[in-house]
C-alpha atoms as a PDB file:
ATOM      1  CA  UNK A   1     -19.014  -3.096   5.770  1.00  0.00           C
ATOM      2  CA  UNK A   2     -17.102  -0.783   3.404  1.00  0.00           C
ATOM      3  CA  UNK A   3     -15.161  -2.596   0.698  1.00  0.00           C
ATOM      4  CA  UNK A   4     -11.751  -0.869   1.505  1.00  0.00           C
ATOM      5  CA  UNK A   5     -12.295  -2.119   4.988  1.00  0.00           C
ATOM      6  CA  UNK A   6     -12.881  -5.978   3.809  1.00  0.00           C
ATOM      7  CA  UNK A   7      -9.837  -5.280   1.310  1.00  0.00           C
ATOM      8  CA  UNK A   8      -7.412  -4.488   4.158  1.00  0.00           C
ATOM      9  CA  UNK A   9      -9.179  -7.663   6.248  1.00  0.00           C
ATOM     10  CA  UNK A  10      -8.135  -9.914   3.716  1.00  0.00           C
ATOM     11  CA  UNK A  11      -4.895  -8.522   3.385  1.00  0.00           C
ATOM     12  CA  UNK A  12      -4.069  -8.726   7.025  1.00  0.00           C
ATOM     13  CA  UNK A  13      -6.183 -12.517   6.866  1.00  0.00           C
ATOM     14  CA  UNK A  14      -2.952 -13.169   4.452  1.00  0.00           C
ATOM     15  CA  UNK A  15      -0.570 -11.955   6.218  1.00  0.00           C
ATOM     16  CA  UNK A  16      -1.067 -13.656   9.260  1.00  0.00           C
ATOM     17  CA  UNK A  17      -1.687 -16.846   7.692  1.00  0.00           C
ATOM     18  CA  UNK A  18       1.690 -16.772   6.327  1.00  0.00           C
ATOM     19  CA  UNK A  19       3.067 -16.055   9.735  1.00  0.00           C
ATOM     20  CA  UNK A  20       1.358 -18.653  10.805  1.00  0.00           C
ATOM     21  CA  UNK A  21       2.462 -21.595   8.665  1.00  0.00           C
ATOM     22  CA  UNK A  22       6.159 -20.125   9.025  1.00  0.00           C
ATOM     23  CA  UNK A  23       5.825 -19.967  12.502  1.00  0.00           C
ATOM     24  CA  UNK A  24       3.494 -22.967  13.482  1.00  0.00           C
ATOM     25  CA  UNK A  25       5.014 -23.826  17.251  1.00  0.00           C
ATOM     26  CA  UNK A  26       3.636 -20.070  17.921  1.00  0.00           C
ATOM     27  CA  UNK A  27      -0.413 -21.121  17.637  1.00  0.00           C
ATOM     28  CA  UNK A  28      -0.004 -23.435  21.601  1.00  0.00           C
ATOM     29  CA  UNK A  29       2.029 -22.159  24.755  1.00  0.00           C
ATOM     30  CA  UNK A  30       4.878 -24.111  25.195  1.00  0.00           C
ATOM     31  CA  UNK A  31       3.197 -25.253  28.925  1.00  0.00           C
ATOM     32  CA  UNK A  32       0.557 -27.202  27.589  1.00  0.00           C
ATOM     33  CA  UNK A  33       0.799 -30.857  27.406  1.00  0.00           C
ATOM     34  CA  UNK A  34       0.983 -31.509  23.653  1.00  0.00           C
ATOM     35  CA  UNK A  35       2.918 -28.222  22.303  1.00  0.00           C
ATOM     36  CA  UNK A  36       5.788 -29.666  20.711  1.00  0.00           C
ATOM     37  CA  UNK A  37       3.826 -32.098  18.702  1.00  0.00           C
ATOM     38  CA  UNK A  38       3.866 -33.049  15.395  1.00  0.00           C
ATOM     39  CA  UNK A  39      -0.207 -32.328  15.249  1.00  0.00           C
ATOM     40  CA  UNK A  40      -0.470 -28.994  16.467  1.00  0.00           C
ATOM     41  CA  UNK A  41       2.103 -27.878  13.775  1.00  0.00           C
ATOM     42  CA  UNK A  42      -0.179 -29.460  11.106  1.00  0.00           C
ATOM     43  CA  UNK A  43      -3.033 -28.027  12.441  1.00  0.00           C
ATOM     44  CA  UNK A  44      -1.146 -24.498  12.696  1.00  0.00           C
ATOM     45  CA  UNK A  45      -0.385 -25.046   8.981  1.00  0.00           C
ATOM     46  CA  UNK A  46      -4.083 -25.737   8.187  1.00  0.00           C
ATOM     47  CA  UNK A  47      -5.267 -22.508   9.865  1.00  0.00           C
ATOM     48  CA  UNK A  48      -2.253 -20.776   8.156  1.00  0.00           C
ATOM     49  CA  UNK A  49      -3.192 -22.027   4.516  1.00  0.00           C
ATOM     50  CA  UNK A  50      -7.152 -21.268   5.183  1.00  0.00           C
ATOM     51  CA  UNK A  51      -6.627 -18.070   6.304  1.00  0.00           C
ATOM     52  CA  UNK A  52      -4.676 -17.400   3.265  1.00  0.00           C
ATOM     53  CA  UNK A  53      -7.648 -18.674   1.284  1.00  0.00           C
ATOM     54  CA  UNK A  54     -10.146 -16.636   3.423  1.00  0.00           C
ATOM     55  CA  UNK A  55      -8.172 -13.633   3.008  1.00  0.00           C
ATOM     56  CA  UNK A  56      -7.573 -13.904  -0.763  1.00  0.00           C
ATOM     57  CA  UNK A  57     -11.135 -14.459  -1.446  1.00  0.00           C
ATOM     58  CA  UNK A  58     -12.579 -11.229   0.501  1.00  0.00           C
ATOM     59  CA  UNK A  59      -9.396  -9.221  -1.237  1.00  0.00           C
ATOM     60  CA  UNK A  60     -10.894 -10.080  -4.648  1.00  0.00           C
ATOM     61  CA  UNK A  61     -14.403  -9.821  -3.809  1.00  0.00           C
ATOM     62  CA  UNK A  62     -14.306  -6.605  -2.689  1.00  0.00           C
ATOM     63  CA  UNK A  63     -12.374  -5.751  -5.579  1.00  0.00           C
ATOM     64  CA  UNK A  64     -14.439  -7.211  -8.049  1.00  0.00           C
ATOM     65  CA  UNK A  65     -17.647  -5.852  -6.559  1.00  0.00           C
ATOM     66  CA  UNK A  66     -16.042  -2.465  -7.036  1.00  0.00           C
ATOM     67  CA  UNK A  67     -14.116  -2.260 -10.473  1.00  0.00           C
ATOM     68  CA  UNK A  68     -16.036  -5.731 -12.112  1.00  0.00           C
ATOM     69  CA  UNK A  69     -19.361  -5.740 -10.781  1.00  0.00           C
ATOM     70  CA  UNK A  70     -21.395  -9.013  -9.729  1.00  0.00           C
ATOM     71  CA  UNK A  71     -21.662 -10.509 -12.599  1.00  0.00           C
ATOM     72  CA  UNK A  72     -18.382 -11.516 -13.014  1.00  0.00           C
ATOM     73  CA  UNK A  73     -17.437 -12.386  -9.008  1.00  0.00           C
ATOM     74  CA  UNK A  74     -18.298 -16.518  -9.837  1.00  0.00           C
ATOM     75  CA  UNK A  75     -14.012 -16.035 -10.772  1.00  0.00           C
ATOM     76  CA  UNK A  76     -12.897 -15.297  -7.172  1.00  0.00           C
ATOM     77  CA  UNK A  77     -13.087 -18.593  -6.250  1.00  0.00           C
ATOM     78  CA  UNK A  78     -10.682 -20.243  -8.446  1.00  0.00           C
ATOM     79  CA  UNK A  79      -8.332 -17.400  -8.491  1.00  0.00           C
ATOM     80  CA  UNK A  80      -8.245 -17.467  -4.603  1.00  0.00           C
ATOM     81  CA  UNK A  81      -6.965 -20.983  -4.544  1.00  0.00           C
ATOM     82  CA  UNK A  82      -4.675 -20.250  -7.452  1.00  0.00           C
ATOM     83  CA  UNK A  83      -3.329 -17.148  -4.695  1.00  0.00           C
ATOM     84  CA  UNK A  84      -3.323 -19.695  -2.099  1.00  0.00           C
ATOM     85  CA  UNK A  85      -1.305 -22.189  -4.309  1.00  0.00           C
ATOM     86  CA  UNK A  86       1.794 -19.201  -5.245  1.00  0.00           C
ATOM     87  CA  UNK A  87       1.587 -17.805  -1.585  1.00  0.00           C
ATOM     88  CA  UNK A  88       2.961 -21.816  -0.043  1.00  0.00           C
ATOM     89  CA  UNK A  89       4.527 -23.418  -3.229  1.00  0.00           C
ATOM     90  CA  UNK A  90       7.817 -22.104  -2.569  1.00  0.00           C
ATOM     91  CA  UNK A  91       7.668 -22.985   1.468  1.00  0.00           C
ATOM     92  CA  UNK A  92       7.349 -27.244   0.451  1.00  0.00           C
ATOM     93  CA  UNK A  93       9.892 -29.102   2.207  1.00  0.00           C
ATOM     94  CA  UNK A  94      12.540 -30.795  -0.496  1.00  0.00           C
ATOM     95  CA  UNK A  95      12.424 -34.283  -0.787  1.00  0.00           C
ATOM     96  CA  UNK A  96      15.135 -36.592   0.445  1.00  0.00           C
END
């Protein structure tokens, strides 16, 4: 697959991961049995945060294939989570 289209993937892998953790009663129709609880919107979150983390890492290794090369791709892995990490630090729920 062409890296530009992997580069867009991941960008649209973050984008609707972020949707998703802002929006987590939107993953199960309200008509099934266990919609309004407190597990689907955890797992919602989950999916949101490891798309995010999916999405990061395919960004940056298709960018580092291109401008880096493959030697130096064993730092997309940290740097993902690090992405992951600033894109949901500011959505944390204060503490009461």
């Amino acid at each position: 697959m062409p890296k530009v289209v992997v580069l867009l993937m991941g960008c649209l892998f973050i984008g609707f991961g972020r949707w998703l953790y802002r929006n987590p009663q939107k993953l199960a129709p309200r008509h099934w049995p266990a919609a309004n609880s407190g597990a689907i919107d955890d797992l919602a979150k989950f999916m949101g945060i490891a798309f995010v983390f999916v999405g990061a890492s395919s960004a940056l290794f298709a960018v580092a294939a291109s401008f880096v090369g493959a030697f130096a791709q064993f730092v997309v892995l940290p740097v993902s989570i690090v992405i992951t990490w600033i894109c949901f630090r500011s959505q944390r729920e204060p503490n009461s």
